[in-house]
N, C-alpha and C. Protein backbone atom coordinates (compact mmCIF):
# COMPACT_ATOMS: atom_id res chain seq x y z
N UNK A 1 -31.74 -23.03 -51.45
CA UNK A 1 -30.98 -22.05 -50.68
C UNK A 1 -29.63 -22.66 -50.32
N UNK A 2 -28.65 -21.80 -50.59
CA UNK A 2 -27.57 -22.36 -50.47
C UNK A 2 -27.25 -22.76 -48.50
N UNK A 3 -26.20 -23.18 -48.26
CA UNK A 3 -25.87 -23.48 -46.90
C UNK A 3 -25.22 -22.77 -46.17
N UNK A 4 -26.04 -22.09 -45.01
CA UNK A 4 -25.21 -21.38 -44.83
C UNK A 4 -23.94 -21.65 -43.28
N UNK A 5 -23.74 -22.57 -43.39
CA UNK A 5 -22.66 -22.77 -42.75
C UNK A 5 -21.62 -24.48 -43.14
N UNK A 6 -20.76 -24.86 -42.76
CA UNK A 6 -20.01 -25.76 -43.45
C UNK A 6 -19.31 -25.42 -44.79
N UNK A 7 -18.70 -26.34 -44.89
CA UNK A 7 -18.11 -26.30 -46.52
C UNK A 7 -18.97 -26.37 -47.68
N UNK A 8 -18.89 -25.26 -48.33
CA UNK A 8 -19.61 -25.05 -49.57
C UNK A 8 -18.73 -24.81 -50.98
N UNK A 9 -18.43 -26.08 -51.85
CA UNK A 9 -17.51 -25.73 -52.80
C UNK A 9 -17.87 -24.65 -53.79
N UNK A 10 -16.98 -24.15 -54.72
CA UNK A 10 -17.79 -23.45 -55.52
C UNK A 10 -17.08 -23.70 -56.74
N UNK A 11 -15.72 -24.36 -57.17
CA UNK A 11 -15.05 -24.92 -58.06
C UNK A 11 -14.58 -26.06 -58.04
N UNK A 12 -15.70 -26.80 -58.47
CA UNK A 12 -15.12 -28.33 -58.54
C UNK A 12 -14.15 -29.23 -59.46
N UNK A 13 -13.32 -29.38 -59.30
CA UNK A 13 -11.96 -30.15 -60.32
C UNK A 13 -12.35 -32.10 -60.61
N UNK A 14 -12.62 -32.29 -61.33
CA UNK A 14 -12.67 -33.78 -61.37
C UNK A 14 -11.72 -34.21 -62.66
N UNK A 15 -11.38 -35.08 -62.34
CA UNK A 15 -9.65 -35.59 -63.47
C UNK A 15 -10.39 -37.26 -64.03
N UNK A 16 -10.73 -37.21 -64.89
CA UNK A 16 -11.23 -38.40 -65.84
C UNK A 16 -9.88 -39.18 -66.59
N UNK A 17 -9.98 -39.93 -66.70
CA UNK A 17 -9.30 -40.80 -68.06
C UNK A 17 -9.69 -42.34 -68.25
N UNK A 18 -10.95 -42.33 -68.42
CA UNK A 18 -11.73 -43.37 -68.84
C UNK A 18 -11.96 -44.88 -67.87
N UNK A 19 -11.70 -44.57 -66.54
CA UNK A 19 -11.63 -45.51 -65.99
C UNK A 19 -13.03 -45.99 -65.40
N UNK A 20 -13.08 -46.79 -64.55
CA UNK A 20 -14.48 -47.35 -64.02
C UNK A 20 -15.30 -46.22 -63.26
N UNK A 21 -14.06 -45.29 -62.40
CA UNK A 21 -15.29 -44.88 -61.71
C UNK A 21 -15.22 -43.14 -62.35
N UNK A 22 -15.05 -42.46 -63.51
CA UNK A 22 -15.45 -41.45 -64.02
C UNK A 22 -16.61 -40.93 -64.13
N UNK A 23 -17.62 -41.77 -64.55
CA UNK A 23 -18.76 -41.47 -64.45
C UNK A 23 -19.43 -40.95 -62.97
N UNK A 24 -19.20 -41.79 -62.13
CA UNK A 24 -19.60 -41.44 -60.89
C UNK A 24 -18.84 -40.78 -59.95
N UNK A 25 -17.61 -40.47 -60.58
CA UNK A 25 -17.02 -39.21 -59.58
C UNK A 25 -17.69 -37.56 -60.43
N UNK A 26 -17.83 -37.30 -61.37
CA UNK A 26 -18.71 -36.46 -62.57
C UNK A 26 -19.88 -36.70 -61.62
N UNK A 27 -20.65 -37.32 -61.71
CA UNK A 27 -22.50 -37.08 -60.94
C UNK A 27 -21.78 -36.64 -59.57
N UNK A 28 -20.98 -37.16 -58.88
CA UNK A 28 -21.04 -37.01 -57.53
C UNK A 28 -20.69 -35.40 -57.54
N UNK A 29 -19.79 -35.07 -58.21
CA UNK A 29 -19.41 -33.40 -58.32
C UNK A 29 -20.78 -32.58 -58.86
N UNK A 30 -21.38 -33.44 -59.61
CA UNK A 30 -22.30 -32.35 -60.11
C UNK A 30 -23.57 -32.18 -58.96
N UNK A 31 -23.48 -33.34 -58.16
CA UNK A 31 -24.43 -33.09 -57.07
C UNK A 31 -23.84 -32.20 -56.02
N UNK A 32 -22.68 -32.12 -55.70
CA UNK A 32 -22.46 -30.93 -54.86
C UNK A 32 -22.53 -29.80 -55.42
N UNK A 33 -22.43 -29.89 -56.50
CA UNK A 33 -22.71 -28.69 -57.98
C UNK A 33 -23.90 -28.11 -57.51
N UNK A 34 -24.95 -28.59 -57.48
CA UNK A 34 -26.51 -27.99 -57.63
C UNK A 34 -26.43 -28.05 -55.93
N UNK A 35 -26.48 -28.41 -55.42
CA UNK A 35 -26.51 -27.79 -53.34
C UNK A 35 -25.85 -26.93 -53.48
N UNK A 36 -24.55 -26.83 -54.16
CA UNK A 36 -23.38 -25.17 -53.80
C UNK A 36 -23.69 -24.27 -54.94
N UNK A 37 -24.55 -24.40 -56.08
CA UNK A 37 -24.07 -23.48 -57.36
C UNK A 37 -22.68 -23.48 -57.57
N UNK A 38 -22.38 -24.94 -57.33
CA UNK A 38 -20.61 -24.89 -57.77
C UNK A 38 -20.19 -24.60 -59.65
N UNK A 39 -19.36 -24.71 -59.85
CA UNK A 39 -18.58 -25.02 -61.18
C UNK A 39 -18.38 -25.88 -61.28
N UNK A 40 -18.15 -27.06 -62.68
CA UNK A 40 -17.64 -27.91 -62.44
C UNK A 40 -16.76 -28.11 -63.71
N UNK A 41 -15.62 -28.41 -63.57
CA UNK A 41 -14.68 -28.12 -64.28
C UNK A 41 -14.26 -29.94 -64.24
N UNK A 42 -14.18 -30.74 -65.87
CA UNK A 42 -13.39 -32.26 -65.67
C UNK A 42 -12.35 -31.64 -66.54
N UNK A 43 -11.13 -32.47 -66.57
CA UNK A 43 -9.72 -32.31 -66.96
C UNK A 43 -9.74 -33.64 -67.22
N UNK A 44 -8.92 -33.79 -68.49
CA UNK A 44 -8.56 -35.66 -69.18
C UNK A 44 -6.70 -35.28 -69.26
N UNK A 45 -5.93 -35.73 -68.63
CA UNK A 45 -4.33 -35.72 -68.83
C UNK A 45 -3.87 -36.57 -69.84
N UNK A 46 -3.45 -36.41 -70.49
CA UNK A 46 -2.48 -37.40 -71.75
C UNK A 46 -1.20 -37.00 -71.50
N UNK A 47 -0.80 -38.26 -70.90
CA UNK A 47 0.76 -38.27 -70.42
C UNK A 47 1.52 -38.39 -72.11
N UNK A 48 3.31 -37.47 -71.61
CA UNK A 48 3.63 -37.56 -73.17
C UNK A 48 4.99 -37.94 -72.19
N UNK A 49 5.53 -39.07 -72.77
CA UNK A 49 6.96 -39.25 -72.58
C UNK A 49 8.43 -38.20 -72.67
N UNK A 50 9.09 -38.39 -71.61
CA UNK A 50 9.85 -36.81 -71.70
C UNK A 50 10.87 -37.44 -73.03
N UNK A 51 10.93 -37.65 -73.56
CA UNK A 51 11.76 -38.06 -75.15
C UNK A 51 11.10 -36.98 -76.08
N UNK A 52 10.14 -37.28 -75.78
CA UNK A 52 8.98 -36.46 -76.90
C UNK A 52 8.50 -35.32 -77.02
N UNK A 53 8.76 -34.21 -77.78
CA UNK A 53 7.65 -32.92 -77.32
C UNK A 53 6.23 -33.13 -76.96
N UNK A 54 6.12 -32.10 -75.95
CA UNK A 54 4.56 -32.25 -74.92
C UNK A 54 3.88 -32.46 -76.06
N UNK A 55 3.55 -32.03 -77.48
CA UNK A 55 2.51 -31.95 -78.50
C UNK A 55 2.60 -32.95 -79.01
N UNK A 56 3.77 -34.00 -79.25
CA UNK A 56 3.51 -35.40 -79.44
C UNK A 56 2.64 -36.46 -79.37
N UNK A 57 1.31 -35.98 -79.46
CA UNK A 57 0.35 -36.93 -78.47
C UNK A 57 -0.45 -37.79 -80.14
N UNK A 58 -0.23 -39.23 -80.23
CA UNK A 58 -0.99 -39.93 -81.46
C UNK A 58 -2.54 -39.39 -81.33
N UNK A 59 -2.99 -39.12 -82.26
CA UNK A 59 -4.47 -38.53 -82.77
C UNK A 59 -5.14 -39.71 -82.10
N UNK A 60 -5.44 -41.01 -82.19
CA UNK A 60 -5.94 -41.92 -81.33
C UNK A 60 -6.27 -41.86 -80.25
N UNK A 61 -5.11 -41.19 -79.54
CA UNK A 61 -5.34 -40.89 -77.71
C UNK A 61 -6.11 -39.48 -77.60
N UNK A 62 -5.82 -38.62 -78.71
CA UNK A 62 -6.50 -37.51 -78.60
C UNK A 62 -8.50 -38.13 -78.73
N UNK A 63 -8.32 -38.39 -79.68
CA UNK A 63 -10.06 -38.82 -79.83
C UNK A 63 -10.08 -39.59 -78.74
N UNK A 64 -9.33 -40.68 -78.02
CA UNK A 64 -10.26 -41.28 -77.08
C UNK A 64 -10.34 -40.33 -75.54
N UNK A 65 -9.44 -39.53 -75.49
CA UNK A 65 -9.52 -38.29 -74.35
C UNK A 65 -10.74 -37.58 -74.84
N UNK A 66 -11.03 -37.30 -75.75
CA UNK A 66 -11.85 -36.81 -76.14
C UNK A 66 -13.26 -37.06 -76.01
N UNK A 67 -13.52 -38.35 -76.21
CA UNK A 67 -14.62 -39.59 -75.85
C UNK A 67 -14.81 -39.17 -74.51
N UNK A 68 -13.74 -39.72 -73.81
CA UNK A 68 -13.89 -39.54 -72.31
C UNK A 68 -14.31 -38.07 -71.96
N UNK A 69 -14.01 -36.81 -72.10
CA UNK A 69 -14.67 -35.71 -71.65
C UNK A 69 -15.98 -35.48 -72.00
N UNK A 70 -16.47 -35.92 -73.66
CA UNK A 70 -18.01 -35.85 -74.00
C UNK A 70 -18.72 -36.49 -73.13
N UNK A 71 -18.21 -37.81 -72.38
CA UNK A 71 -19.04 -38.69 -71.63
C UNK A 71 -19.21 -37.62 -70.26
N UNK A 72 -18.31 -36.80 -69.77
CA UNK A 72 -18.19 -36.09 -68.41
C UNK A 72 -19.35 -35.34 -68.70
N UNK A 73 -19.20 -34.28 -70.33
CA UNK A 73 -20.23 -33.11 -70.55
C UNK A 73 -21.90 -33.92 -70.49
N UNK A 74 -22.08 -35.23 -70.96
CA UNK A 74 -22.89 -35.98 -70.95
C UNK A 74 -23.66 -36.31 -69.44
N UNK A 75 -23.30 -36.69 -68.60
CA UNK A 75 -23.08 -37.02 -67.19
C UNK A 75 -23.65 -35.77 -66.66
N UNK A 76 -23.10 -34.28 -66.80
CA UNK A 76 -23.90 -32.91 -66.28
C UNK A 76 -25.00 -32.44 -67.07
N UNK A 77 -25.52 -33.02 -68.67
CA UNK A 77 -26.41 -32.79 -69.20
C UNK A 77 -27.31 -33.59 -68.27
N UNK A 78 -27.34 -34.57 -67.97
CA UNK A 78 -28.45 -35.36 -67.62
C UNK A 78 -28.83 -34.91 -65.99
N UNK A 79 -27.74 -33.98 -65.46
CA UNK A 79 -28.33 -33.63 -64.28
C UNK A 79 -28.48 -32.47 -63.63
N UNK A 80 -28.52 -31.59 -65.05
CA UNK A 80 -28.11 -30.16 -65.39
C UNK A 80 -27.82 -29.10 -64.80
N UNK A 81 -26.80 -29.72 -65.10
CA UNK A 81 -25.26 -29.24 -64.62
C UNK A 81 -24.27 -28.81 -65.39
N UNK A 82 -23.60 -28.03 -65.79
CA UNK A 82 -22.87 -27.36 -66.85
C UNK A 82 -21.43 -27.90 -66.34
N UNK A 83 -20.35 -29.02 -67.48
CA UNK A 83 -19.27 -29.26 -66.81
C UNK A 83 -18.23 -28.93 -68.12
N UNK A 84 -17.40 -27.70 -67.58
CA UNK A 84 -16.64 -27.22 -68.49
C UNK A 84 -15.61 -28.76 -69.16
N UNK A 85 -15.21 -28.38 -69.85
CA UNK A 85 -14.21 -29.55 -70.05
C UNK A 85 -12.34 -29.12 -70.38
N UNK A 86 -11.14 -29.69 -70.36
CA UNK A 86 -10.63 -29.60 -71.30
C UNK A 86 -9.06 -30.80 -71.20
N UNK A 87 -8.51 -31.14 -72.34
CA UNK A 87 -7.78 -31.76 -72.55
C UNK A 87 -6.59 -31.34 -72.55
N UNK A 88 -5.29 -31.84 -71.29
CA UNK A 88 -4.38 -31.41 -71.05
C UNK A 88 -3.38 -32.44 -71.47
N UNK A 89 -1.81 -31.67 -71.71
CA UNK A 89 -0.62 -32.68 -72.20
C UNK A 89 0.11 -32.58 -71.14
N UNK A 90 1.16 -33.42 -70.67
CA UNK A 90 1.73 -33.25 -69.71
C UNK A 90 2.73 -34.40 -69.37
N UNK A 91 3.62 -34.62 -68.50
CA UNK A 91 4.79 -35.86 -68.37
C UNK A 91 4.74 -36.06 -67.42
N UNK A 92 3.44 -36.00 -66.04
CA UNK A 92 3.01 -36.75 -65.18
C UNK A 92 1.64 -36.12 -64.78
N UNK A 93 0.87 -37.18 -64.50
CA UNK A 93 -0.39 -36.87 -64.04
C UNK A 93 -0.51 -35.96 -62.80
N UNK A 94 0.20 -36.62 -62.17
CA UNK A 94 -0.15 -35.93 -60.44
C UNK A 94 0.12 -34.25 -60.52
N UNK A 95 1.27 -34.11 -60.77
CA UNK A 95 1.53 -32.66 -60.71
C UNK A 95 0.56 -32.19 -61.97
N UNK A 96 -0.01 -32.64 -62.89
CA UNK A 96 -0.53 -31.30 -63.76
C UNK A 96 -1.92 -31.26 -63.16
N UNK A 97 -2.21 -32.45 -62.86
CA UNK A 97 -3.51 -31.98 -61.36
C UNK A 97 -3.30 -31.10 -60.37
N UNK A 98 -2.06 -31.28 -60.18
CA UNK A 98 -2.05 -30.09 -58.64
C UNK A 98 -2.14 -28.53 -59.81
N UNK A 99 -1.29 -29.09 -60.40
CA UNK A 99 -1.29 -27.14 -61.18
C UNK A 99 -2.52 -26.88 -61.59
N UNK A 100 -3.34 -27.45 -62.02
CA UNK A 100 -4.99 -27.24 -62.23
C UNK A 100 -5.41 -26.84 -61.64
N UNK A 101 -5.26 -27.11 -60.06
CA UNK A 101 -6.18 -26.69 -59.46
C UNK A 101 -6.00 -25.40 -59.10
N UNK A 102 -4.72 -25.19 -58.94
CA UNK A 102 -4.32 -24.04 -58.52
C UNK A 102 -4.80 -22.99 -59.96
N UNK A 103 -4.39 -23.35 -61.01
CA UNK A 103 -5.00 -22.75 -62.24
C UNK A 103 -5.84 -22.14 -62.25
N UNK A 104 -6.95 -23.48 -61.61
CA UNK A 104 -8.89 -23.17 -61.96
C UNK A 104 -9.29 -22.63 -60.69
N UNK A 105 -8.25 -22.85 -59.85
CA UNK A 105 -8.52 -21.94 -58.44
C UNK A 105 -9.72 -22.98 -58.01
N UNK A 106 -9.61 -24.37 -57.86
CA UNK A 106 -10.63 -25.17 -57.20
C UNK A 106 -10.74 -25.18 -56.02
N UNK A 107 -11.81 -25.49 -55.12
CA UNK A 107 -11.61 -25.76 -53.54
C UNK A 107 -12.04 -27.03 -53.33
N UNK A 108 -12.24 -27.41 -54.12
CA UNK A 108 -13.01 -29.37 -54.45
C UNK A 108 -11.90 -30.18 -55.26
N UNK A 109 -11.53 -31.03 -55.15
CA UNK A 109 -11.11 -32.07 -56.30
C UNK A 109 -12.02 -33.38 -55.83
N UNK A 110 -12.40 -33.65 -56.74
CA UNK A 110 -13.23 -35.33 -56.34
C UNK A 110 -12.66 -36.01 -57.71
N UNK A 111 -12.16 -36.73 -57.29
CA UNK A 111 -11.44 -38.16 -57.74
C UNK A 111 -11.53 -38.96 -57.07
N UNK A 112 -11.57 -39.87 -58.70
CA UNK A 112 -12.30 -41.54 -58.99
C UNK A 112 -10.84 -42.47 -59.07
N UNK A 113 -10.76 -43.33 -58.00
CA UNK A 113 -10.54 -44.57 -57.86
C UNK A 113 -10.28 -45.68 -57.96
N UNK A 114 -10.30 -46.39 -59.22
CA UNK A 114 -10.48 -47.76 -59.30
C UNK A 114 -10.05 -49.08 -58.31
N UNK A 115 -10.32 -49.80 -58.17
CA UNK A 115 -9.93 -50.96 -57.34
C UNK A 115 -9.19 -51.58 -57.79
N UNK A 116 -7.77 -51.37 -57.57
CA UNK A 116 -6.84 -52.60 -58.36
C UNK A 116 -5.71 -52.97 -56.95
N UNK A 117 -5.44 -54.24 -57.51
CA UNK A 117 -4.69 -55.26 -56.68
C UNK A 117 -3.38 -55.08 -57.46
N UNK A 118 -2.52 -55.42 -56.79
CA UNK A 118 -0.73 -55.51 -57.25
C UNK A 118 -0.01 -56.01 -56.14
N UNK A 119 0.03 -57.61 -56.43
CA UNK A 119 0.89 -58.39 -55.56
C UNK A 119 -0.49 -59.07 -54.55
N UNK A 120 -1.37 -58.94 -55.05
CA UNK A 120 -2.52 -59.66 -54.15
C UNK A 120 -2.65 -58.58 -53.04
N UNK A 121 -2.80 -56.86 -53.40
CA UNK A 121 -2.77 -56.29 -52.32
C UNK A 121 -3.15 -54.89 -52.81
N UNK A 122 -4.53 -54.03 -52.01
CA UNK A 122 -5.04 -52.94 -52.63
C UNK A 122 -3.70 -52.35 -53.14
N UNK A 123 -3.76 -51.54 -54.07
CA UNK A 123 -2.68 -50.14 -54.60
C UNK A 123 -3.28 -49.27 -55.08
N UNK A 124 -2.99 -48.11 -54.62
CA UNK A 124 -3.78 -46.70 -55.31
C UNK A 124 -2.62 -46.48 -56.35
N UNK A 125 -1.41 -46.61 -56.48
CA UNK A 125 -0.58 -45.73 -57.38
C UNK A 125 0.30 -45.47 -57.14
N UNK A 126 0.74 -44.09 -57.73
CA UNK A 126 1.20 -42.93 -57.56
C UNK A 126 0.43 -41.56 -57.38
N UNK A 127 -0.65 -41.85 -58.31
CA UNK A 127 -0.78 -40.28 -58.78
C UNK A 127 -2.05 -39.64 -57.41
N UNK A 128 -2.52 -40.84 -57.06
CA UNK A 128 -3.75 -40.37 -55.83
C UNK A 128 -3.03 -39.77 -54.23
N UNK A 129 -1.88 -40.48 -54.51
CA UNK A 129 -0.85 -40.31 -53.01
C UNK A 129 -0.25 -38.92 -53.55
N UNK A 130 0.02 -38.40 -54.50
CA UNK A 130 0.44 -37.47 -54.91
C UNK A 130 -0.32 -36.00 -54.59
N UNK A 131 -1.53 -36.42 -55.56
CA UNK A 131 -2.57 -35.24 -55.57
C UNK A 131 -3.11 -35.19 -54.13
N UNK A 132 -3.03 -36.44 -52.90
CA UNK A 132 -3.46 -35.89 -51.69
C UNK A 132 -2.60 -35.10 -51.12
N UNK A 133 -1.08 -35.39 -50.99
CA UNK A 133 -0.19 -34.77 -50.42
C UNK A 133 0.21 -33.53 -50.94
N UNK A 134 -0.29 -32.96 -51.83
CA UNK A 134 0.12 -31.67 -52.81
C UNK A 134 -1.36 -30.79 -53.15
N UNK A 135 -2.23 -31.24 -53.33
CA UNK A 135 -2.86 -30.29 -53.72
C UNK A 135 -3.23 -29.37 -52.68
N UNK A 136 -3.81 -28.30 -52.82
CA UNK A 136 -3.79 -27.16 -52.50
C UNK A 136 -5.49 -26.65 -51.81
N UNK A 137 -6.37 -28.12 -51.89
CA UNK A 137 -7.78 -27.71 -51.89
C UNK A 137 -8.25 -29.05 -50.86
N UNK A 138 -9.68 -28.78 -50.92
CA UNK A 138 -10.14 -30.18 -49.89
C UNK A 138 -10.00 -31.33 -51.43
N UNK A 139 -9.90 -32.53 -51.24
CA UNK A 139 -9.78 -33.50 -51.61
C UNK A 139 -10.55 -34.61 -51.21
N UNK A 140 -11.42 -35.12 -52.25
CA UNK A 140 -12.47 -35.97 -52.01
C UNK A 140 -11.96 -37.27 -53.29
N UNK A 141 -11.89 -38.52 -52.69
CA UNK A 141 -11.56 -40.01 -52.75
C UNK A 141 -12.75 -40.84 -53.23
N UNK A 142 -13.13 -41.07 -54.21
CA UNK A 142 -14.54 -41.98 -54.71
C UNK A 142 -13.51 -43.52 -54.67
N UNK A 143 -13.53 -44.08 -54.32
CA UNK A 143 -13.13 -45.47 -54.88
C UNK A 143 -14.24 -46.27 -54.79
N UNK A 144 -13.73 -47.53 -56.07
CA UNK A 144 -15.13 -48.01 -56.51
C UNK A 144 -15.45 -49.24 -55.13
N UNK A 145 -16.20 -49.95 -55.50
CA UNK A 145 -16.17 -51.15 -54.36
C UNK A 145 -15.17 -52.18 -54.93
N UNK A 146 -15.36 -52.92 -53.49
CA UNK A 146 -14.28 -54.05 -53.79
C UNK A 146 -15.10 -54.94 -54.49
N UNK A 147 -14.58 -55.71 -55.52
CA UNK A 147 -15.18 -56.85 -56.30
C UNK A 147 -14.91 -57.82 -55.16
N UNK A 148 -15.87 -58.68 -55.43
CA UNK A 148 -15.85 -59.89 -54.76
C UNK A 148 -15.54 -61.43 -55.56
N UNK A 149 -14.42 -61.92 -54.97
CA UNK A 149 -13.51 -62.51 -56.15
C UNK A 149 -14.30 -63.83 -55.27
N UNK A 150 -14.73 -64.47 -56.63
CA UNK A 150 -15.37 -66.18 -56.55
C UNK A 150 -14.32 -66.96 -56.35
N UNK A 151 -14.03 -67.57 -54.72
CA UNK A 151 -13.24 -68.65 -55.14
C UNK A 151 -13.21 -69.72 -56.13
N UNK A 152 -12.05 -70.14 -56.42
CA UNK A 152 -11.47 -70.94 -57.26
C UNK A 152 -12.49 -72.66 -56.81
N UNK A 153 -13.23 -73.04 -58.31
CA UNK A 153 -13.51 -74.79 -57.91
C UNK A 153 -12.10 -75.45 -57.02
């Protein structure tokens, strides 16, 4: 039975491109998926340099975007969950996420994270500071854990 009070998504947006935590931002959507009878919609961006027409994209990056969304459709088979897919071109990530959502008319985005250092010091980016300050829906943050770095002998 669905819930009947609180936030209940019903179009979930998740943005893949092969990083560590794709997989588990995909299950985590598909589990609010089956509590809400949500949608779940992943998107893979292939940035194209503005020199280049948007369709410019090497067949290489296409198959490995490609890889990466079978793994998303993979991820809702196993927890059956139906996760639309599709592969977008574009000359920055952040904004063709915000236009997605608005597109797919989401009220969810859950995005994945990775843990990276720059200058000996967490950094999300650009594109996560972006899609919080712009998108148009609730916004949900998976980041992975912190590795635990072995000091040096």
């Amino acid at each position: 039975m669905p819930p009947t009070h609180g936030f209940a998504a019903k179009r979930i947006l998740v943005p893949v491109n092969g990083s560590s935590t794709d997989e588990e931002a995909v299950r985590l959507a598909c589990r609010f998926a089956l509590r809400s009878r949500a949608k779940v919609y992943a998107v893979s961006i292939l940035v194209v340099k503005r020199s280049l027409p948007l369709d410019a994209v090497p067949e290489a990056d296409m198959e490995r975007a490609e890889r990466i969304l079978d793994a998303a459709e993979r991820v809702g088979r196993d927890l059956d969950v139906k996760v639309e897919t599709e592969l977008l071109q574009a000359r920055e990530v952040g904004p063709a996420i915000v236009d997605e959502i608005r597109a797919w008319r989401a009220d969810l985005l859950i995005m994945g994270m990775p843990y990276r250092e720059r200058f000996g010091e967490f950094h999300v980016g650009k594109t996560g500071p972006y899609v919080m300050a712009n998108a148009p829906c609730q916004v949900l943050i998976f980041r992975e854990s912190l590795r635990e770095v072995e000091p040096a002998p």
